[in-house]
Protein backbone atom coordinates (compact mmCIF):
# COMPACT_ATOMS: atom_id res chain seq x y z
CA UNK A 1 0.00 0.00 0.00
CA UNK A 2 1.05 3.63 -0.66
CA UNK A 3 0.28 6.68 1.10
CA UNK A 4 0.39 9.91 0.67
CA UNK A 5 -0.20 12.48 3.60
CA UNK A 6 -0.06 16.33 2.91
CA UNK A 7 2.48 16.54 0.75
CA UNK A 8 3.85 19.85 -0.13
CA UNK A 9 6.67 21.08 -2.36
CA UNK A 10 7.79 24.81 -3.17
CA UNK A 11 10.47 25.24 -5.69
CA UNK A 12 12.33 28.35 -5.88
CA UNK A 13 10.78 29.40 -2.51
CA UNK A 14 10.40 33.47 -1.43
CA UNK A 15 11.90 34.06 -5.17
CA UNK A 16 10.19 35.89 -8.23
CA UNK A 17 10.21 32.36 -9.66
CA UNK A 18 8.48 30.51 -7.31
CA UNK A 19 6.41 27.23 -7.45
CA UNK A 20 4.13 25.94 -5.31
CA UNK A 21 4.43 22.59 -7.11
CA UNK A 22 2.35 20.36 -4.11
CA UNK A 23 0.10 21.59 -1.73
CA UNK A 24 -1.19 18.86 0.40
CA UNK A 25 -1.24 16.36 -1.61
CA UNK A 26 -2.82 13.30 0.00
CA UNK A 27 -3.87 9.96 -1.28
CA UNK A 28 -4.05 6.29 -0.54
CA UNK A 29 -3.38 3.57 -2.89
CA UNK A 30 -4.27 0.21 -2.25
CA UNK A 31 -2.04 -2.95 -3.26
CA UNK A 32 -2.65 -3.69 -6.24
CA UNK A 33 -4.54 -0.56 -7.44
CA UNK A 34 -3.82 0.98 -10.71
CA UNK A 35 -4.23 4.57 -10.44
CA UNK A 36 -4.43 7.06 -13.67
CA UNK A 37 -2.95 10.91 -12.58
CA UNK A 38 -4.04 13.30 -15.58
CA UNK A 39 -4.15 17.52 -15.50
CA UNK A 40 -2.87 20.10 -17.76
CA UNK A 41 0.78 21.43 -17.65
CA UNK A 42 1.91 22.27 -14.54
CA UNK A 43 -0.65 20.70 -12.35
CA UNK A 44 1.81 18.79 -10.37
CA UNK A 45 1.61 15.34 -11.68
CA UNK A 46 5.09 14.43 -13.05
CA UNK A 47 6.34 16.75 -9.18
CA UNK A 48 3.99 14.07 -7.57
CA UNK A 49 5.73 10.58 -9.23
CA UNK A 50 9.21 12.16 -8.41
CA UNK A 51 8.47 13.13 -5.19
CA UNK A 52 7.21 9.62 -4.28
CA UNK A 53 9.98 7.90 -6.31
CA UNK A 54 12.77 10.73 -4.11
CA UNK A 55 14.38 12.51 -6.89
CA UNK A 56 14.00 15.37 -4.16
CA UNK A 57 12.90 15.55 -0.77
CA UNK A 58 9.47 17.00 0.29
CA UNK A 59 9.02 20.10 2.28
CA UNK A 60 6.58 18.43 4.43
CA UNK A 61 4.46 15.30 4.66
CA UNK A 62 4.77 11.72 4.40
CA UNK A 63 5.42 8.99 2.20
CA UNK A 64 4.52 5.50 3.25
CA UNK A 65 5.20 2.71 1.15
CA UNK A 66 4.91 -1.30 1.98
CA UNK A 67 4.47 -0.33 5.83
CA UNK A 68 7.90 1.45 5.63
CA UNK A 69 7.87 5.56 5.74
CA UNK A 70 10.03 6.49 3.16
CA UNK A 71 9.72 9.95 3.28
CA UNK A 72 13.53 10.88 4.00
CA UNK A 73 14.88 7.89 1.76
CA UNK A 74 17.24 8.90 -0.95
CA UNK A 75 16.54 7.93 -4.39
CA UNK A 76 18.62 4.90 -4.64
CA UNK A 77 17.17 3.57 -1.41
CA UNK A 78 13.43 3.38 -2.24
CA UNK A 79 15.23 1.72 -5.84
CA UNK A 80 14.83 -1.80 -4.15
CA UNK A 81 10.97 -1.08 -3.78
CA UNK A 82 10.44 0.99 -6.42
CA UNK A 83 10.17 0.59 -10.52
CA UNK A 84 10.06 3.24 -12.59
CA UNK A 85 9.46 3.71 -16.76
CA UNK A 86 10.22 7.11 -17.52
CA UNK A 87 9.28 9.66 -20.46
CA UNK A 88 12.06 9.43 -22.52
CA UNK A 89 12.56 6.24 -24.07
CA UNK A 90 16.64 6.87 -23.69
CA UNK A 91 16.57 7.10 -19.88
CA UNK A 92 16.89 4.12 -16.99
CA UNK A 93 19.24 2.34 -19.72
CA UNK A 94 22.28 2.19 -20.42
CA UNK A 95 22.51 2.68 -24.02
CA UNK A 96 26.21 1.35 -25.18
CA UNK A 97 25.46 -1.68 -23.26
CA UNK A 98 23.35 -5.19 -24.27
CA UNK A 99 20.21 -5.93 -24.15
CA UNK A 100 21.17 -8.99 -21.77
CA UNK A 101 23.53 -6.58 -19.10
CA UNK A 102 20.67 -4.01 -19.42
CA UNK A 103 18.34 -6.94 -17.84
CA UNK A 104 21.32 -8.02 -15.41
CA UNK A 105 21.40 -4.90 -13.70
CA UNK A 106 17.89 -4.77 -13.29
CA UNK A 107 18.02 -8.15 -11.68
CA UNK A 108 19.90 -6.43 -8.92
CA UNK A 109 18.24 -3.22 -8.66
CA UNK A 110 18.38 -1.20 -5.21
CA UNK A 111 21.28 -3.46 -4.61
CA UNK A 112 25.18 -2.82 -5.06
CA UNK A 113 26.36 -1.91 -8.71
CA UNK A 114 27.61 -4.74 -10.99
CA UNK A 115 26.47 -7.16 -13.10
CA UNK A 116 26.21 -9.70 -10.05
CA UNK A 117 24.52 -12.60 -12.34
CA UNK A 118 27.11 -13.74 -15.09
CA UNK A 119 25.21 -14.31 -18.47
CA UNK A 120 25.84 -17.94 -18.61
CA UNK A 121 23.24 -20.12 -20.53
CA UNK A 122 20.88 -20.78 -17.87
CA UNK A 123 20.65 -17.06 -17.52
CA UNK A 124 20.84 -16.01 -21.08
CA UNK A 125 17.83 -18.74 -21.82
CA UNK A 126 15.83 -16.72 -18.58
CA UNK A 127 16.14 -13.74 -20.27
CA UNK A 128 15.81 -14.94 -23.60
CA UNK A 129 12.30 -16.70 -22.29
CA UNK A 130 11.39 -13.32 -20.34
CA UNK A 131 11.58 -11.12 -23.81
CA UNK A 132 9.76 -13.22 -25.76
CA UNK A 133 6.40 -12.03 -24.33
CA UNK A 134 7.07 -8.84 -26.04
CA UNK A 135 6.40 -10.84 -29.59
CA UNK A 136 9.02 -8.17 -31.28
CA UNK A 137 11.47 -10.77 -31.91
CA UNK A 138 14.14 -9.66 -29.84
CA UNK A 139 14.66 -12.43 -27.88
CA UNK A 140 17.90 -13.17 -30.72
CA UNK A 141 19.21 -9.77 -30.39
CA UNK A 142 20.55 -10.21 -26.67
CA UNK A 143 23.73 -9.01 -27.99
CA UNK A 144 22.70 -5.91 -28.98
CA UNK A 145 23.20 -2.28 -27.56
CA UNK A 146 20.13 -1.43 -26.29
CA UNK A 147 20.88 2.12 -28.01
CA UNK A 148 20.49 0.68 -31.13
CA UNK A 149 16.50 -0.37 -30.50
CA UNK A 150 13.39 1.56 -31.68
CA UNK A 151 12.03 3.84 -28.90
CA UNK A 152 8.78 1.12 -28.73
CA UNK A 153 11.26 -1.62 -27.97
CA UNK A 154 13.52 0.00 -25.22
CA UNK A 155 10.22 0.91 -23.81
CA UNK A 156 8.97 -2.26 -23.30
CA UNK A 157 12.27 -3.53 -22.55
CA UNK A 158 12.43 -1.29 -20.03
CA UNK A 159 9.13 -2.19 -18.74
CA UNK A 160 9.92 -5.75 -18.40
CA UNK A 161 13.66 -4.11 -16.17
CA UNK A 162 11.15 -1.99 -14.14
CA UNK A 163 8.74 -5.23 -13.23
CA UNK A 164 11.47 -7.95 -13.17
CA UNK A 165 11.69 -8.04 -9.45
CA UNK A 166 8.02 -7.21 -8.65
CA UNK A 167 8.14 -3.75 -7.33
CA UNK A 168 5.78 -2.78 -4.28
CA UNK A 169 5.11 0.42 -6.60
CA UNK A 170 5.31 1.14 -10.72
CA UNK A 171 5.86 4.90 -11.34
CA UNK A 172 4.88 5.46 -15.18
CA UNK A 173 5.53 9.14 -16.32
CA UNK A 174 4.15 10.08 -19.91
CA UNK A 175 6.10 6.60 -20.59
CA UNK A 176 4.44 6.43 -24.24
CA UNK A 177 4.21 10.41 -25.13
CA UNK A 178 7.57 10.11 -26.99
CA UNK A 179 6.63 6.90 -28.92
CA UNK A 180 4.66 6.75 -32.40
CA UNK A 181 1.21 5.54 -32.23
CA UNK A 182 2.00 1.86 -33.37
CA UNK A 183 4.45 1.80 -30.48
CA UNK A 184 2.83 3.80 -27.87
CA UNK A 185 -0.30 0.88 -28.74
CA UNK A 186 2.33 -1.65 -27.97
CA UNK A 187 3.94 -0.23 -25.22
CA UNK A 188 0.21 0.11 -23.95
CA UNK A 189 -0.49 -3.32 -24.41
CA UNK A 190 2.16 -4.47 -22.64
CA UNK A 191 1.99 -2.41 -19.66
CA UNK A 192 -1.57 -3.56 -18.65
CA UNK A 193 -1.09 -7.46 -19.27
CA UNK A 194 2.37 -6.68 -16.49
CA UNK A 195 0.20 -5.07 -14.23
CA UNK A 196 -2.56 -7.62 -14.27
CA UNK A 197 -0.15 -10.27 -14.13
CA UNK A 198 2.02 -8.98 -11.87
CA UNK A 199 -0.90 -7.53 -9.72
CA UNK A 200 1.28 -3.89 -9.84
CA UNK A 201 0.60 -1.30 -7.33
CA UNK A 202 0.53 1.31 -10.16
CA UNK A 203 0.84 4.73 -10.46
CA UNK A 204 0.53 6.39 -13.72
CA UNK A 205 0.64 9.81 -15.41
CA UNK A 206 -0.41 10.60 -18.87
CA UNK A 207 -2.02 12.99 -21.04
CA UNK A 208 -3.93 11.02 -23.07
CA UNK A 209 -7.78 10.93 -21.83
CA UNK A 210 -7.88 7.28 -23.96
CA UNK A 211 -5.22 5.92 -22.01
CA UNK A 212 -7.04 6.86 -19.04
CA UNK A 213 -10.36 5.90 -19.34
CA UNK A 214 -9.28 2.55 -20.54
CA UNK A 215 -6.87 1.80 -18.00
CA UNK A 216 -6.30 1.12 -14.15
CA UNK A 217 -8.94 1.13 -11.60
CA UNK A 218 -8.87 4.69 -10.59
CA UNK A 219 -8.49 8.35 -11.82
CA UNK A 220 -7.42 11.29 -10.39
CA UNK A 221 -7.15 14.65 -11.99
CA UNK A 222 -4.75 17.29 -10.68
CA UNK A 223 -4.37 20.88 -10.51
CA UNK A 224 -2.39 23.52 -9.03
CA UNK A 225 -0.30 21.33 -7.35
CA UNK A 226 -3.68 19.88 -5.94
CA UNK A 227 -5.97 16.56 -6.09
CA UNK A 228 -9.29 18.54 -8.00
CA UNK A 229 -11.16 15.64 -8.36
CA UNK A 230 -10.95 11.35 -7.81
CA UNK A 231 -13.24 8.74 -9.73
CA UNK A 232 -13.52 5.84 -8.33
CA UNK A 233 -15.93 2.61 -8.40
CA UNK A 234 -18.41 3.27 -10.63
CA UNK A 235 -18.10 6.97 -11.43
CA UNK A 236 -14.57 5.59 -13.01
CA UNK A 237 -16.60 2.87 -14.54
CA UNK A 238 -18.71 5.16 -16.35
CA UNK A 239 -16.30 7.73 -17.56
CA UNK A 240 -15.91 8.77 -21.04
CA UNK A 241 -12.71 10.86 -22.63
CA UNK A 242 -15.41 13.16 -23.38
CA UNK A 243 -16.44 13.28 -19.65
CA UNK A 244 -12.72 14.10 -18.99
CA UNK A 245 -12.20 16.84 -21.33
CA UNK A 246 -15.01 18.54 -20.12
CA UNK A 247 -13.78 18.54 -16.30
CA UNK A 248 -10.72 20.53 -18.04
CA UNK A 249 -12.53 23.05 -19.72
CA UNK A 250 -14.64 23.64 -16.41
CA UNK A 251 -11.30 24.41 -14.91
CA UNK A 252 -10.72 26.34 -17.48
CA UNK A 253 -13.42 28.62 -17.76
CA UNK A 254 -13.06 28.84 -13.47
CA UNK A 255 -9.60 30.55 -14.26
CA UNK A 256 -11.16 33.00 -15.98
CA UNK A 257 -13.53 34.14 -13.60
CA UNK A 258 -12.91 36.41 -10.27
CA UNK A 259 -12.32 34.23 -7.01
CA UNK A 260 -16.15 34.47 -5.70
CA UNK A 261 -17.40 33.09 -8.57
CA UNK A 262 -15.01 30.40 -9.37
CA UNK A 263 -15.27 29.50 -5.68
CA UNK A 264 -18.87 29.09 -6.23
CA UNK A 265 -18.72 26.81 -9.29
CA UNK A 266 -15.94 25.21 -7.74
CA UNK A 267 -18.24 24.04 -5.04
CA UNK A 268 -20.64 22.38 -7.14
CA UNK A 269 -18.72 20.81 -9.63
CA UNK A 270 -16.48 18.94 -6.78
C-alpha cells in the first residue's frame, strides 16, 4: 500500500520564480490498485511521481510505502521497492550496453552496482524466455546495444527491467508520449497485461484521456499542485474521454472568472 499524507513542495521558494508545485497532496493507494494521474501542464503530476519515487525531498508530509515511511529515503534507497518507466525512451538504460547486461542490472536493482549474475546459458535462456512475451522478436538480439533499438522496444524492454523483481510500486511518467502511435499501442499493451499479471501497485501519469479511461482502476485529476477531483468505483466505470475533457474546460473557464465566482462553481462541480 502507498500513502500519501499532505504533501507539499515549493520550488524556488520566497523568489520571483516561485512554485508551489504540491500543496497537500494526499492519497491512498491500495495494493494492487492501478491509479491514472491526468491535468494540464503544470498541475503537479510528473512533481507528484518524483516526489514519491525521491528525486527530491518534500518540504513536508509523508510517504509510506509497503508499511515502511520512506519519506527521508534517498533515491537509490526506495530503488529496491520501487520501478520506474520514464518519459524518454533513452533514460533508466544504459545505451552502449546489451540488451542482456541491461536486464542483469535490473536483476539487482536497489542493490550494489555490478552485473552480479554472469550471463551464462541458464541465464541467457531466462532472459531470452522473459523477452519473448514482447512478440518483437528480440529475444535473438541479446547481444545488442540497447541504443540501437526503436524507442517502442527500449520501452517495453524497459518495462519488463522496471517489473522484473516485482516492485511494491510502478511509477509510469508520460512513458508512451515520446513513442509513435504503433508503439505507444504496444507499449500500452504491454503495460496492462504486467500489471494484471504482476498484480502492480501502479501509479501512472499521462495525457492522453484514452489511455485513461481505458486503463487502471482509478483516476485522479490534478491541478495547481492539488488533487481537483478522484473517480472511483463506478463513477470511473462510467467515464468517457469526453467526460474528462469537459472537467478541463470547467477548470478552465473557473480561471477565468474572479475568485467568488469560481469558488462558487468550484463548489458544485467537486
Amino acid at each position: 500500500m502507498l500513502l500519501l499524507d499532505n504533501l507539499r513542495k515549493t520550488f524556488f521558494p520566497n523568489t520571483p520564480n516561485e512554485v508551489r508545485a504540491l500543496q497537500g497532496v494526499s492519497l491512498r493507494l491500495e495494493t494492487g490498485s492501478f491509479l491514472i494521474i491526468i491535468g494540464t501542464n503544470g498541475s503537479g503530476k510528473s512533481t507528484l511521481l518524483n516526489a514519491v519515487a525521491g528525486t527530491f525531498l518534500v518540504d513536508s508530509g509523508t510517504i509510506t510505502l509497503a508499511g515502511e515511511e520512506i519519506t527521508r529515503w534517498p533515491e537509490h534507497q526506495r530503488a529496491r521497492l520501487i520501478g520506474r518507466v520514464f518519459q524518454n525512451p533513452f533514460s533508466g538504460t544504459a545505451p552502449n550496453m546489451s540488451i542482456a547486461e541491461n536486464l542483469a542490472l535490473a536483476t539487482r536493482r536497489g542493490l550494489s552496482r555490478g552485473l552480479g549474475r554472469a550471463l551464462t546459458p541458464a541465464v541467457r535462456e531466462e532472459l531470452r524466455d522473459r523477452i519473448r512475451t514482447l512478440n518483437m522478436g528480440l529475444e535473438d538480439r541479446l547481444d545488442n546495444p540497447i541504443g540501437s533499438l526503436s524507442g517502442g522496444q527500449r520501452q517495453a524492454l524497459t518495462l519488463i527491467m522496471a517489473s522484473w523483481l516485482r516492485p511494491e510500486l510502478l511509477l509510469l511518467d508520460e512513458h508512451t508520449a515520446a513513442l509513435d502511435p504503433r508503439g505507444a499501442d504496444q507499449v500500452i499493451r504491454l503495460t496492462d497485461e504486467i500489471i494484471r499479471r504482476e498484480h502492480l501497485t501502479t501509479l501512472m501519469v499521462t495525457h492522453s484521456m484514452q489511455q485513461a479511461v481505458n486503463l487502471g482502476d482509478r483516476i485522479v485529476m490534478m491541478h495547481r499542485g492539488q488533487v481537483l477531483c478522484d473517480l472511483q468505483g463506478a463513477e470511473r466505470a462510467r467515464a468517457r474521454p469526453e467526460d474528462l475533457l469537459q472537467r478541463f474546460d470547467v477548470v478552465r473557464r473557473r480561471e477565468q472568472l474572479d475568485p467568488s465566482a469560481a469558488e462558487l462553481l468550484r463548489s458544485s462541480y467537486i
